[in-house]
Protein backbone atom coordinates (compact mmCIF):
# COMPACT_ATOMS: atom_id res chain seq x y z
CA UNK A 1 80.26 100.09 93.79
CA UNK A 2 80.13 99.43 97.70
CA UNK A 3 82.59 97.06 98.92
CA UNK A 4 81.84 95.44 102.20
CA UNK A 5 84.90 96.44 104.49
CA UNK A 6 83.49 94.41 107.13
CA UNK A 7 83.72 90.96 105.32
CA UNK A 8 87.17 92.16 104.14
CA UNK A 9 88.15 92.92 107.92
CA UNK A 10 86.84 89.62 108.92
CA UNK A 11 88.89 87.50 105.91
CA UNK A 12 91.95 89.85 106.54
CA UNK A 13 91.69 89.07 110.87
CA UNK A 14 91.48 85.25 110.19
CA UNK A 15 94.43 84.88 108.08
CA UNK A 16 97.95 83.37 108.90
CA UNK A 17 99.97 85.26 106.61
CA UNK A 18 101.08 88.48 105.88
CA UNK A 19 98.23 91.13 105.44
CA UNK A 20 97.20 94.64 104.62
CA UNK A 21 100.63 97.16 105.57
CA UNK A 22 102.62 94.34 105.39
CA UNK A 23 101.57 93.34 109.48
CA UNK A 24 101.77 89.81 110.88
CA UNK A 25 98.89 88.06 112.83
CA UNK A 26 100.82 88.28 115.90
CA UNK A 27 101.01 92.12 115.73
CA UNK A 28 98.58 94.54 117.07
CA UNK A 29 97.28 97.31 115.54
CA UNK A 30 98.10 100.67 117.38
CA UNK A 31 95.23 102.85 115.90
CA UNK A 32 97.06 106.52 116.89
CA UNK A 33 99.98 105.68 114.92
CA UNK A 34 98.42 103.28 112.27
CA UNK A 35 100.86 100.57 112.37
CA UNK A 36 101.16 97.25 113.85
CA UNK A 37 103.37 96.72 117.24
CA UNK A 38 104.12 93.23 118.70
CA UNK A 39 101.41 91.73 120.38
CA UNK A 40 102.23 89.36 123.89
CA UNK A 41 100.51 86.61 125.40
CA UNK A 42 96.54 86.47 124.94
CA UNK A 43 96.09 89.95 123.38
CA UNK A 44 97.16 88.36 120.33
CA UNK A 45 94.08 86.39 118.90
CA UNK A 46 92.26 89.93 119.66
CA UNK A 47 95.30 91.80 117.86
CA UNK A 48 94.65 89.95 114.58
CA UNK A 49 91.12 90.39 114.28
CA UNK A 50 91.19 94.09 115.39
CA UNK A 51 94.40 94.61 112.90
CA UNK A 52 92.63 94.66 109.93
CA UNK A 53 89.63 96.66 111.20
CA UNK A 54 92.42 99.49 111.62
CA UNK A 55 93.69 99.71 108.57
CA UNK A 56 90.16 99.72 106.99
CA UNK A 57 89.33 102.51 109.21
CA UNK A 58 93.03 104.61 108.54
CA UNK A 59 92.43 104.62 104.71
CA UNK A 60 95.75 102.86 104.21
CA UNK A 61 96.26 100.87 100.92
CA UNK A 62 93.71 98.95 100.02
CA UNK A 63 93.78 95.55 101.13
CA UNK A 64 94.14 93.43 97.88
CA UNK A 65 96.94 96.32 96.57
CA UNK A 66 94.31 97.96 94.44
C-alpha cells in the first residue's frame, strides 16, 4: 500500500497545531540534525511547510503515530 507522503507533507505544513516530532508551526526544520529550531521573522511561513517535508524525508515516526 503506497501512501502519498506528499499530500501528508502538504496537510502536516498547513496546520496550526502541534505536528509530526512534536514541532510547532513556528519552528523550522534543521534537516542535518532532524529536529525543529525556532524560526524568526518571514522564514517562518516557509519553516512550516518545509517542516513536515523533513521529517517525511528522515524516516522519523510516522506522522499519524502509526
Amino acid at each position: 500500500m503506497k501512501i502519498s507522503w506528499s499530500i501528508i507533507a502538504i496537510a502536516l505544513g498547513l496546520s496550526t497545531t502541534v505536528v509530526a516530532g512534536g514541532c510547532k508551526t513556528s519552528e523550522c526544520c534543521d534537516k542535518e540534525a532532524n529536529k525543529c529550531r525556532t524560526a524568526k521573522g518571514a522564514n517562518q511561513a516557509y519553516c512550516s511547510a518545509e517542516k513536515a517535508k523533513c521529517y517525511v524525508g528522515a524516516g522519523l515516526k510516522d506522522p499519524f503515530g502509526g
